[in-house]
Protein backbone atom coordinates (compact mmCIF):
# COMPACT_ATOMS: atom_id res chain seq x y z
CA UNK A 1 110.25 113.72 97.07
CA UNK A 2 110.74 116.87 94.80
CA UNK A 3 114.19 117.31 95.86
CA UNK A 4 114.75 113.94 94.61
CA UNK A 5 113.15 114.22 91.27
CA UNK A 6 114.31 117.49 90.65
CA UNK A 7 117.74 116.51 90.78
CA UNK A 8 117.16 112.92 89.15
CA UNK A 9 119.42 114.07 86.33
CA UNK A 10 122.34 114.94 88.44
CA UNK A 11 121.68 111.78 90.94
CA UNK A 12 121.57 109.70 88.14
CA UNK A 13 117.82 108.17 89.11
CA UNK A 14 114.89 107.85 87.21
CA UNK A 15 112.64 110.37 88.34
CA UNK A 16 109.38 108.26 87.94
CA UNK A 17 111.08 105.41 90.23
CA UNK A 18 110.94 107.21 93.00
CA UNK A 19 108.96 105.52 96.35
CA UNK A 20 108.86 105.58 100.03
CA UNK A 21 109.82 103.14 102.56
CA UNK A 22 109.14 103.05 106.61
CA UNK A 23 108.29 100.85 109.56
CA UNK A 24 106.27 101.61 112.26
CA UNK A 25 105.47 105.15 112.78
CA UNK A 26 107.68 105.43 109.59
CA UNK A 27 105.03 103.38 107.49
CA UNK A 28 102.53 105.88 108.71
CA UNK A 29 104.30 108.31 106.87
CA UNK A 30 104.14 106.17 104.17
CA UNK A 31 100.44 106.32 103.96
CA UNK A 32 100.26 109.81 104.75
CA UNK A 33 103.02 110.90 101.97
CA UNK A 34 101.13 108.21 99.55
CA UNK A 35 97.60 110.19 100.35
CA UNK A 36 98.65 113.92 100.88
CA UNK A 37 101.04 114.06 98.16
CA UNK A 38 98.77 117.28 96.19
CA UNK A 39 98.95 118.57 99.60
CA UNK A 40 101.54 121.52 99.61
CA UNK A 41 102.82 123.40 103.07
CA UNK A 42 103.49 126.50 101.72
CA UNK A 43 103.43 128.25 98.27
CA UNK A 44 105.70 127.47 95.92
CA UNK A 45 109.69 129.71 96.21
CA UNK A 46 111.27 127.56 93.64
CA UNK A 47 111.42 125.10 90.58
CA UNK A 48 112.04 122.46 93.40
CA UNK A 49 108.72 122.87 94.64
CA UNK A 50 106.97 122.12 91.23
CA UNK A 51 107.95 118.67 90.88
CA UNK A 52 105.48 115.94 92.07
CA UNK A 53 105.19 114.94 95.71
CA UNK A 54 103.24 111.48 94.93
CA UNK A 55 105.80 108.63 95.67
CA UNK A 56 106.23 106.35 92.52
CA UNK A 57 105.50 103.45 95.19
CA UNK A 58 105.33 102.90 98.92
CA UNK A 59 106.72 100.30 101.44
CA UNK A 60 104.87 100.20 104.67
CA UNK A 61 106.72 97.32 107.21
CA UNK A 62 104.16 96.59 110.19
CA UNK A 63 102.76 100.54 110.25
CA UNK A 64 100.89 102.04 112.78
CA UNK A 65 98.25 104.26 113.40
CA UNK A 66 96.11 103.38 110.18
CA UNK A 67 93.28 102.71 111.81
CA UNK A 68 90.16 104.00 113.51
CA UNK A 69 90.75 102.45 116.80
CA UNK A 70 95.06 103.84 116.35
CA UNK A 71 93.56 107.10 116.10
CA UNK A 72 91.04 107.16 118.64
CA UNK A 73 94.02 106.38 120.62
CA UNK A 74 96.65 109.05 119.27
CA UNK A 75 93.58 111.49 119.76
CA UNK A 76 93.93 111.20 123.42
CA UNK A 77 97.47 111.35 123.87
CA UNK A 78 99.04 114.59 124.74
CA UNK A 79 98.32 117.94 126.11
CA UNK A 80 96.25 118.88 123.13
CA UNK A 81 93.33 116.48 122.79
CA UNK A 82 91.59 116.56 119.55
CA UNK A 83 88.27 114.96 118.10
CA UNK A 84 88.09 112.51 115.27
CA UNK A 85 85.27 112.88 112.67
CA UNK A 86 83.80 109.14 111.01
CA UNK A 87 80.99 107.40 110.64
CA UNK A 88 78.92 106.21 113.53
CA UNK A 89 78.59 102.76 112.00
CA UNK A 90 81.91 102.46 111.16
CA UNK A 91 84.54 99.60 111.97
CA UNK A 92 86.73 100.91 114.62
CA UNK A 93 89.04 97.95 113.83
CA UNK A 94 89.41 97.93 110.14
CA UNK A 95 88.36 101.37 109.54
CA UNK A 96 90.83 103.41 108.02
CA UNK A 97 92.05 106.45 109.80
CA UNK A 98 90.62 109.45 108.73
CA UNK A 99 92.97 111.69 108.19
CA UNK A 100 94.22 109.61 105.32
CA UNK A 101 92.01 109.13 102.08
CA UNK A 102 93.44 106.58 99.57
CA UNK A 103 92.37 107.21 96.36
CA UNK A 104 92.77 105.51 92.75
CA UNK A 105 95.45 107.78 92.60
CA UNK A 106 97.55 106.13 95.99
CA UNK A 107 100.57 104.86 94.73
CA UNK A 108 101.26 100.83 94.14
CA UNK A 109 101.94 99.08 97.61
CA UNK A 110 103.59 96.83 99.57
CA UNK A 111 102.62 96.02 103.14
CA UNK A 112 104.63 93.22 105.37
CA UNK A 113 103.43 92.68 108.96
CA UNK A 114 104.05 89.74 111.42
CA UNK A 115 100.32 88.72 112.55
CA UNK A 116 101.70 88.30 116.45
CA UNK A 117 103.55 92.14 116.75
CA UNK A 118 102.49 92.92 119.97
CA UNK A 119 102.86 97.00 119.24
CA UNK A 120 101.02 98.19 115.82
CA UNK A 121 98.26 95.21 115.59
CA UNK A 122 98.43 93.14 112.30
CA UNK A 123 94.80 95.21 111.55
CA UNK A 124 96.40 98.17 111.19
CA UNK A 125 98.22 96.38 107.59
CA UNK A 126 94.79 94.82 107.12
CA UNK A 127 92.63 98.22 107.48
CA UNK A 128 94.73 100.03 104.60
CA UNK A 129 95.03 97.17 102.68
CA UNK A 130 91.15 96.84 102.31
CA UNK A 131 91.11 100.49 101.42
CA UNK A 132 93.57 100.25 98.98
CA UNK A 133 91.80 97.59 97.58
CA UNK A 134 88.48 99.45 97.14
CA UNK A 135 90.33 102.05 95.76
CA UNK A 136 91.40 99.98 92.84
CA UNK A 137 94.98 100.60 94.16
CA UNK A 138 97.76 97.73 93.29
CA UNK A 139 98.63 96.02 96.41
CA UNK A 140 100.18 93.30 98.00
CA UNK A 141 100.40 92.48 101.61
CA UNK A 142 102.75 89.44 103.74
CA UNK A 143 101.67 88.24 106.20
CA UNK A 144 103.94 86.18 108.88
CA UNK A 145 102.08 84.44 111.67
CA UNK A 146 105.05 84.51 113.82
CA UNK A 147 107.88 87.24 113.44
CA UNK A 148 107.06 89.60 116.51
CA UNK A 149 107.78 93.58 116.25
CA UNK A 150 110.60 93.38 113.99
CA UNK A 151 111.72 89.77 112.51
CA UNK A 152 109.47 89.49 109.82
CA UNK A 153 110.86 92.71 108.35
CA UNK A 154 114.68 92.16 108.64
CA UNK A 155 114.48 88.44 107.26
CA UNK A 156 111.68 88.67 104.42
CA UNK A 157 114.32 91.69 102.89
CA UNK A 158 117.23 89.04 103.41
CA UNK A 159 115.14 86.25 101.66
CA UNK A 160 115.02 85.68 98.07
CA UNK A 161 111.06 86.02 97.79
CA UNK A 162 111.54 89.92 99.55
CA UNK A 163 110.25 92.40 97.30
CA UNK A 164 109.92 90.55 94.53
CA UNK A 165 106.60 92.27 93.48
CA UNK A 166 108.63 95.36 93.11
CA UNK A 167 110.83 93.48 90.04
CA UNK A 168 107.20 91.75 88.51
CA UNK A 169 106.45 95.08 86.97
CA UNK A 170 105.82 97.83 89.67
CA UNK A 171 109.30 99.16 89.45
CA UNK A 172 112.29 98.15 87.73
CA UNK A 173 112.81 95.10 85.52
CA UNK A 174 114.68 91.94 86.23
């Protein structure tokens, strides 16, 4: 994300249009990168590392792992088991993960999931969505009853409707 922005100039971009897309395990990454963006690594070696991590907007396409119950999950995958820290009364189901905190500061999203994708459930689009949403975050979310793990993303881009919220003022201009 800085690599892009610092070189904006030379790309030819405009370095405050700048967002993130993935599906799947990619649109986790999408949340994370959207939440942990004042999160550096390591210390800063060069100018590069100054610019601003926080994606300008984010496209999440039936994500995973965004919720309580995803986590409970990933936590017990693995050689190295680890704990998860939340609530006791908390929604396992529509809870959001906690490793990522949206904040009023998340950037504006889009979230498209088919409601019968039989491997990242349709709550884990509902669970950030809520969160966004109480985080005063700009949102929208498509939902496709039918579309399975992958045919609601490849058509709805295809379609005339896809994205569209990007062009009604998040982004660019018609």
């Amino acid at each position: 994300m800085g690599l892009a922005r610092f070189h904006a100039a030379e790309w030819h971009i405009d370095p405050h249009k700048i967002g993130v897309l993935g599906f799947s395990a990619g649109g986790h990454l999408v949340a994370a990168m959207s939440t942990h963006f004042e999160k550096r690594l390591y210390p800063a070696v060069d100018a590069v590392d100054k610019e601003s991590c926080r994606p300008d907007f984010a496209v999440a396409i039936y994500p995973g792992h965004l919720s309580i119950a995803a986590a409970e999950w990933d936590a017990k995958q693995g050689t190295k088991k680890f704990v998860l820290h939340y609530p006791a009364t908390a929604d396992k189901d529509l809870g959001l993960n906690p490793d990522l905190h949206v904040t009023s500061q998340t950037p504006p999203t889009f979230l498209l999931q088919a409601e019968d994708d039989h491997v990242d459930s349709v709550n884990e689009s509902l669970t950030y969505y809520i969160a966004l949403k109480n985080a005063g975050v700009p949102v929208e979310m498509h939902l496709y009853a039918q579309g399975g793990r992958s045919g609601c993303g490849a058509r709805s881009f295809r379609s005339p409707n896809g994205l569209r919220w990007w062009r009604r003022g998040w982004g660019r201009s018609e």
